[in-house]
Protein backbone atom coordinates (compact mmCIF):
# COMPACT_ATOMS: atom_id res chain seq x y z
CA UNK A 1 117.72 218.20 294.47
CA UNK A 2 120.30 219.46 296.87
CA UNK A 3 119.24 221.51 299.97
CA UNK A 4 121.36 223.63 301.51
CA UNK A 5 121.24 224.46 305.55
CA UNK A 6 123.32 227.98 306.41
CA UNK A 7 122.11 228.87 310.00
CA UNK A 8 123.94 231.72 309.51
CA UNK A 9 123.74 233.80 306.41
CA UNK A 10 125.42 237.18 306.04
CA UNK A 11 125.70 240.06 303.37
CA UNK A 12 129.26 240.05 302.19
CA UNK A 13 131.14 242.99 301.31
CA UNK A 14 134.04 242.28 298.94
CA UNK A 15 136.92 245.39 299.37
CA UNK A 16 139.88 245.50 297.13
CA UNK A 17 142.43 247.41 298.72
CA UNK A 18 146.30 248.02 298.29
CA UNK A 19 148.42 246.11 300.84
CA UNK A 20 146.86 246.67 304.32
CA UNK A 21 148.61 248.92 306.65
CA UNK A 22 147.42 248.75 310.56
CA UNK A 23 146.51 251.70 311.84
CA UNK A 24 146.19 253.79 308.71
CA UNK A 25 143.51 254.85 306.56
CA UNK A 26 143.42 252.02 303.46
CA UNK A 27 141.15 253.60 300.43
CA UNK A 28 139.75 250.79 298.64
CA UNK A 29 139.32 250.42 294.67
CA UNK A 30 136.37 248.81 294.15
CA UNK A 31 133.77 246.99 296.61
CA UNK A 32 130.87 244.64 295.78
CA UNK A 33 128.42 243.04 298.22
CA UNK A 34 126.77 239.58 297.96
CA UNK A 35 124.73 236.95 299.66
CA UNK A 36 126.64 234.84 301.88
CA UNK A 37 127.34 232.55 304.06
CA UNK A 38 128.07 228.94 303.26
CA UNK A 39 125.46 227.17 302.32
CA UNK A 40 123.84 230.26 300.21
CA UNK A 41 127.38 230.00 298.10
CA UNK A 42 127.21 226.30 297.60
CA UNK A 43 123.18 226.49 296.11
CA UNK A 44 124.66 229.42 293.91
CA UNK A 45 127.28 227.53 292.10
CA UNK A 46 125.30 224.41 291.74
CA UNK A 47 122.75 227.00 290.70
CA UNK A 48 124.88 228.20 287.78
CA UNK A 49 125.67 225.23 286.50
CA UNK A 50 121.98 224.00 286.20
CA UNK A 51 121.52 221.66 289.23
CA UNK A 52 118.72 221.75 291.05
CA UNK A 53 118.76 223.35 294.90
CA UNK A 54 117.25 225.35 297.71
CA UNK A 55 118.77 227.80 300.21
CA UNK A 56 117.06 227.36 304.18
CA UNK A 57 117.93 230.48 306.03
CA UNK A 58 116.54 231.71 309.11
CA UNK A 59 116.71 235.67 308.24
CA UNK A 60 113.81 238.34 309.86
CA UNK A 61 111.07 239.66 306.85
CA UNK A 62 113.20 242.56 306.10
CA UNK A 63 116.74 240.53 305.46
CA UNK A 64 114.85 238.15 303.75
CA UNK A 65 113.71 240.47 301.24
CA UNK A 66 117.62 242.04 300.78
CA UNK A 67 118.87 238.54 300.49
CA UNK A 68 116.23 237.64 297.82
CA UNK A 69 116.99 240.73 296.12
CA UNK A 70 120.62 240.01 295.87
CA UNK A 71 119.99 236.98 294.52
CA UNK A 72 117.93 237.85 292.25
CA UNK A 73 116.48 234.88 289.88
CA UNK A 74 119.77 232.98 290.46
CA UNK A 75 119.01 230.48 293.27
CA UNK A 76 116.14 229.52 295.24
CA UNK A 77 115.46 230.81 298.31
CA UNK A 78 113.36 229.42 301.22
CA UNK A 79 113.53 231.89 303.99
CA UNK A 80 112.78 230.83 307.88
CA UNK A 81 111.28 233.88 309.56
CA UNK A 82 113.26 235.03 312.73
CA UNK A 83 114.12 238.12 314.75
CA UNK A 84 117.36 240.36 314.59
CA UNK A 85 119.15 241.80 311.57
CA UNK A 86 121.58 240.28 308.59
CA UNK A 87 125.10 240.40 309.68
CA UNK A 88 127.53 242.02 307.29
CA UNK A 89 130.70 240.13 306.40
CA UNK A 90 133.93 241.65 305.22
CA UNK A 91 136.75 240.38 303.09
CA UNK A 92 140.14 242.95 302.65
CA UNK A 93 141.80 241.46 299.29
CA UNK A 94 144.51 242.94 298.63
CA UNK A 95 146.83 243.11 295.09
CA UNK A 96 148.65 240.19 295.68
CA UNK A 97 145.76 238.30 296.47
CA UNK A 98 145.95 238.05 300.48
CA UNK A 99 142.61 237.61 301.82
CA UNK A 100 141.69 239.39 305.56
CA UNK A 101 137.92 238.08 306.79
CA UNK A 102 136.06 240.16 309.57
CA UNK A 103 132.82 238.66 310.36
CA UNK A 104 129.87 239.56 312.39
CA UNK A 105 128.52 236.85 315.15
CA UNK A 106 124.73 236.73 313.50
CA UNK A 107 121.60 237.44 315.38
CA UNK A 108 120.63 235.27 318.34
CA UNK A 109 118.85 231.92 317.94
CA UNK A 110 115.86 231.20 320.14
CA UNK A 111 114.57 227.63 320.75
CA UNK A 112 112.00 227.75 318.73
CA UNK A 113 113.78 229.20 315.29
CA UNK A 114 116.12 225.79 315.91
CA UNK A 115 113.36 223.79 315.84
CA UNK A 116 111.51 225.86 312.79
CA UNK A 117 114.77 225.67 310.75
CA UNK A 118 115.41 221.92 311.38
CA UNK A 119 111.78 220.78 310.71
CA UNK A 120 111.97 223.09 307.41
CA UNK A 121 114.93 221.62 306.28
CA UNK A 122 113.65 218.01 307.32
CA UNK A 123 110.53 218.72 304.60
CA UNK A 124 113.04 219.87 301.55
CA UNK A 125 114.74 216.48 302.89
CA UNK A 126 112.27 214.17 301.71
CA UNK A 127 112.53 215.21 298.25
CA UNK A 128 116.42 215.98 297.90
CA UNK A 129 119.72 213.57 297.38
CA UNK A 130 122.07 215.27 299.65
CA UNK A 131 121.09 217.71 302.52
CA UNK A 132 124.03 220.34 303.19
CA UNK A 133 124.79 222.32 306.36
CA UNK A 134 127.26 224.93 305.85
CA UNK A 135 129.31 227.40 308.38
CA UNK A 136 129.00 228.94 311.81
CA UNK A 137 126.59 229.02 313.83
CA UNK A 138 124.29 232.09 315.45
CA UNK A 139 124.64 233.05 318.82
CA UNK A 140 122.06 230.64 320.93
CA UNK A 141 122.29 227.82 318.35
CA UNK A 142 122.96 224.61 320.04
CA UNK A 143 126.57 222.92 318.99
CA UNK A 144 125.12 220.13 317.69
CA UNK A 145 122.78 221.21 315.05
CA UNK A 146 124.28 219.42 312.29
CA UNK A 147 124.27 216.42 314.56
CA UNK A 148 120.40 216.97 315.63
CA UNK A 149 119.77 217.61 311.47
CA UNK A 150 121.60 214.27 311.07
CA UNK A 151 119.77 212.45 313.48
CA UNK A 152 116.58 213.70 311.79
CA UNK A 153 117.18 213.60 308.44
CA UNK A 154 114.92 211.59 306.03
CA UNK A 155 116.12 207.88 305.38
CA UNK A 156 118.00 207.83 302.24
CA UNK A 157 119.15 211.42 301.51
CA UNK A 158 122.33 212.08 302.37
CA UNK A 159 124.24 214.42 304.61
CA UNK A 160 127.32 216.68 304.38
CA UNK A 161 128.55 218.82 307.04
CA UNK A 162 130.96 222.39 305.79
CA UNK A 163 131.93 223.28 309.87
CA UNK A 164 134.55 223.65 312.17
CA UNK A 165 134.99 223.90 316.10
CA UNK A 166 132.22 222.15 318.32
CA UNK A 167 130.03 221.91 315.46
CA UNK A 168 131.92 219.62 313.36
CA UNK A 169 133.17 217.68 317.25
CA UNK A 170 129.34 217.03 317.44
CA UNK A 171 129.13 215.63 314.26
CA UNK A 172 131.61 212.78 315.88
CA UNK A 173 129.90 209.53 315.75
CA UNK A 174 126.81 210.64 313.90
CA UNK A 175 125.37 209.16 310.34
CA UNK A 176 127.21 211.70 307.82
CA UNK A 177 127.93 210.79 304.80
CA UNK A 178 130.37 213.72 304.26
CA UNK A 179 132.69 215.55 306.00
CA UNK A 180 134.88 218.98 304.20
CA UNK A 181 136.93 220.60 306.63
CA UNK A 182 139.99 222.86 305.55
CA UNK A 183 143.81 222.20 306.80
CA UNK A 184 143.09 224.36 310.05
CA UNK A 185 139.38 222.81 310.93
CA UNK A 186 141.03 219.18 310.49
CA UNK A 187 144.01 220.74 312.61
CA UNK A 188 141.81 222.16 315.65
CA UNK A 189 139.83 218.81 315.60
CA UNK A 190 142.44 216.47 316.31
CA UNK A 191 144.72 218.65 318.01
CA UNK A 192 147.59 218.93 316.05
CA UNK A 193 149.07 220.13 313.39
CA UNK A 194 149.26 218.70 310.05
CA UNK A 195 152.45 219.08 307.92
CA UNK A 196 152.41 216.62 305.12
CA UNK A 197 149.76 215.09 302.35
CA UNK A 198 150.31 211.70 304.80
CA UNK A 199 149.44 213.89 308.16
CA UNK A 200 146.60 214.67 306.06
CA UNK A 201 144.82 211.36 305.01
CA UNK A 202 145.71 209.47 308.76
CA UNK A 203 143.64 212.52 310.09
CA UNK A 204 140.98 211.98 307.76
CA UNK A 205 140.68 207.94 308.26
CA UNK A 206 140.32 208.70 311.98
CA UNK A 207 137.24 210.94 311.14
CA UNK A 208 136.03 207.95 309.45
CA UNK A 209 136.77 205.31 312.22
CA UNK A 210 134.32 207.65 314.35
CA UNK A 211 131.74 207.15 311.98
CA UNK A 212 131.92 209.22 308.59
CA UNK A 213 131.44 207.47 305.59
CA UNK A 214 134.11 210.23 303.53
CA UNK A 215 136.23 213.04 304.41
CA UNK A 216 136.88 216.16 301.68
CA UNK A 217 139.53 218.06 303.08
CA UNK A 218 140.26 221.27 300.90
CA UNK A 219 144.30 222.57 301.10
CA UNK A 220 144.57 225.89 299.71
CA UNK A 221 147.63 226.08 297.01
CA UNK A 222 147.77 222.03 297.74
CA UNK A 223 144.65 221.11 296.80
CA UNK A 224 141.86 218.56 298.07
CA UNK A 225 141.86 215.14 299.34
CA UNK A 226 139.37 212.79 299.47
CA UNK A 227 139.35 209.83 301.82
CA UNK A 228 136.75 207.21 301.91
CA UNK A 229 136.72 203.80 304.04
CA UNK A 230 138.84 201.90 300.95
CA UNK A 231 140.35 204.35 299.35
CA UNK A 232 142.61 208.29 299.21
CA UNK A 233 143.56 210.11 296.33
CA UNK A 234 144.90 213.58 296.30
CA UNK A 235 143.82 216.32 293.29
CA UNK A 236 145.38 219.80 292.97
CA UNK A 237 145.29 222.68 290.04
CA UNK A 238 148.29 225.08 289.70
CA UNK A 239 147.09 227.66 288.77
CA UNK A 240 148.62 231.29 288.49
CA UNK A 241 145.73 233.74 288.10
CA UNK A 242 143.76 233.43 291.25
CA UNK A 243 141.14 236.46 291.43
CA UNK A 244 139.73 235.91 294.87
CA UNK A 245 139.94 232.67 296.64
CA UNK A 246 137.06 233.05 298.95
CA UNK A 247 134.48 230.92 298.11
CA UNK A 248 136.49 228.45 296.77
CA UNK A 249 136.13 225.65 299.61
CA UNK A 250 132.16 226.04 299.03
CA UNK A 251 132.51 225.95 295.40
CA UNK A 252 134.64 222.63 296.23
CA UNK A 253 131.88 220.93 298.08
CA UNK A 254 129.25 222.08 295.17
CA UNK A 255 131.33 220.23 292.28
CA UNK A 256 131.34 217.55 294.63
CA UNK A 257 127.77 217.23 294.96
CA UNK A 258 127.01 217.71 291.62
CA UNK A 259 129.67 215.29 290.76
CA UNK A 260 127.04 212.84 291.77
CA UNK A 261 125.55 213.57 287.99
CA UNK A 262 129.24 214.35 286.41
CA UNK A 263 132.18 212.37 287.90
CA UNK A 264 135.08 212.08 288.43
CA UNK A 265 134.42 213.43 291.97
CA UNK A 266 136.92 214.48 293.07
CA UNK A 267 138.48 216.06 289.77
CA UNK A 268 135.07 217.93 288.95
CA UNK A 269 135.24 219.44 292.93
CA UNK A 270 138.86 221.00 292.32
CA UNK A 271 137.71 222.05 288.56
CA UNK A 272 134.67 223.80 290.58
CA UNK A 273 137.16 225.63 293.42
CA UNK A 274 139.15 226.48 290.15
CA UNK A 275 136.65 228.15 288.80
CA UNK A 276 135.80 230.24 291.79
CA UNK A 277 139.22 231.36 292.61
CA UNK A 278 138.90 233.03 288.74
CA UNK A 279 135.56 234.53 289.89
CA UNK A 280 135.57 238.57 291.04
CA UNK A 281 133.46 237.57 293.90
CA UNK A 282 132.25 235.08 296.13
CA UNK A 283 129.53 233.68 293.20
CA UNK A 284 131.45 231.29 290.68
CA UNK A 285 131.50 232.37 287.31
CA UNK A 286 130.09 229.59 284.89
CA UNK A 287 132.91 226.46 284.40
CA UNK A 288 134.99 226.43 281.76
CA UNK A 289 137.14 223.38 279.79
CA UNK A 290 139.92 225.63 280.86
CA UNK A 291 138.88 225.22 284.55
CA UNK A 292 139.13 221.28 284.12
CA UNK A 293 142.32 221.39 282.11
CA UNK A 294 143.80 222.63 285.03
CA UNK A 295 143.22 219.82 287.98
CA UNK A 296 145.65 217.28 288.01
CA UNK A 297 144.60 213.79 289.78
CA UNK A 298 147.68 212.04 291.10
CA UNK A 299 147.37 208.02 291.33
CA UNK A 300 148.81 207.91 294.47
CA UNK A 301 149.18 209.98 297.37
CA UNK A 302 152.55 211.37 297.91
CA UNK A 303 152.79 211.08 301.91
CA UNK A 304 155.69 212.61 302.43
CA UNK A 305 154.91 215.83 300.87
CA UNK A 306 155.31 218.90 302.64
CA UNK A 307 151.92 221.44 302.73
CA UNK A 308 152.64 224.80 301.58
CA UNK A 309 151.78 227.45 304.53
């Protein structure tokens, strides 16, 4: 089993909209709305491709029961009660497939719903392979949740952490087995930017020097890389009918995870982002051989290589 932490789960509106114009009225074509949030999309694509997983998120009665009927029979769901209402996510995609996010902060976090959702988690723990925690957090949750879930975690299972800012610094130093930032988490981390496939990896081994065991770094247009304490190997798919790229990084980390059943890793992760980049929405459609046909693993990584914007 793989359990899935998203402290902060949201409904997300999908809006299709000819190219955006500030300041004017923008009429969209279609719009969809899903369960979201990080985690929730990682247990849905290892969902629909049969692997087993639970969702932990803190939601009040009411957004629990929207959530759950969003969802409907497709992934499991194990609701921590709270206060305060669902925030509502938006993404603007426009024709050429430019992607503009707006996303609510979440309802406040007390002490006690921290403590609820980590000792809920904790108990999925004992029975799971990897426990994931995915995205922001709520206003009033401490920064170092994912570092407090670490610390806590049962012995054996694993950990991954999807997070950026002072939730992923926390995670400095702490037993994870997995780190996936993006090109601009990494970049915010260390403090600089990152310009080539070579910038890329260094970053990543000094992640691991401070105590990860692996670092998945997903690159848009460029990719992933994977870096480990012996090794780094870059994957990419070139692919020229992207749908809707959000949801693609999660969908990344899933194939990952479930790569753990169906290797190569890091070739069945890109095949997985593939596959949700051809998706309508933020849930990836089922894989296809096409999806796989498409990632190309290169033997060696090409340091010098310039990352596209």
């Amino acid at each position: 089993m793989i359990v899935t932490i998203t402290p902060n789960p949201s409904i997300d509106r999908t809006l299709r909209i000819p190219p955006l114009q500030r300041g004017a009225v923008v009429r969209a074509t279609s719009a969809t709305a899903e369960p979201g949030g990080k985690g929730i999309n990682v247990s849905r694509a290892l969902a629909s491709e049969g692997v087993e997983t639970i969702a932990v998120v803190p939601v009040s009665e009411a957004s629990a029961g929207l959530l759950a009927g969003l969802l409907g029979a497709t992934t499991p769901l194990d609701p921590v009660t709270i206060t305060g209402e669902l925030r509502v996510n938006v993404s603007l995609v426009e024709d050429d497939g430019t992607v503009t996010k707006i996303n609510e902060p979440g309802p406040p976090m007390r002490g006690e719903d921290v403590a609820a959702l980590l000792d809920r988690t904790v108990e999925w723990g004992a029975r799971a392979r990897w426990i994931v925690a995915c995205g922001s957090l709520p206003p009033g949750a401490p920064d170092d949740l994912y570092a407090m879930l670490a610390r806590q975690a049962p012995a054996g299972v694993r950990i991954a952490v999807d997070a950026d800012g002072e939730a992923l610094r926390a995670c400095m130093g702490q037993p994870i087995d997995l780190l996936k930032p993006n090109r601009r988490e990494l970049e915010q981390l260390i403090g600089r930017q990152l310009h080539t496939l070579g910038d890329v990896v260094a970053a990543a081994r000094g992640l691991i020097a401070q105590g990860a065991a692996a670092v998945l770094v997903s690159l848009g247009q460029d990719g992933a890389v994977l870096v480990d304490d012996g090794s780094a190997t870059h994957a990419e798919a070139p692919i020229d009918d992207v749908v809707n790229p959000v949801g693609a990084g999660d969908a990344l980390l899933a194939g990952f995870l479930a790569a753990d059943l169906d290797g190569p890793r890091l070739a069945t992760a890109v095949a997985w982002s593939v596959a949700a980049c051809r998706s309508p929405g933020t849930r990836m459609r089922p894989l296809r051989a096409a999806d796989r046909d498409a990632v190309v693993v290169h033997p060696e990584i090409e340091s010098e290589r310039v990352l596209q914007a």
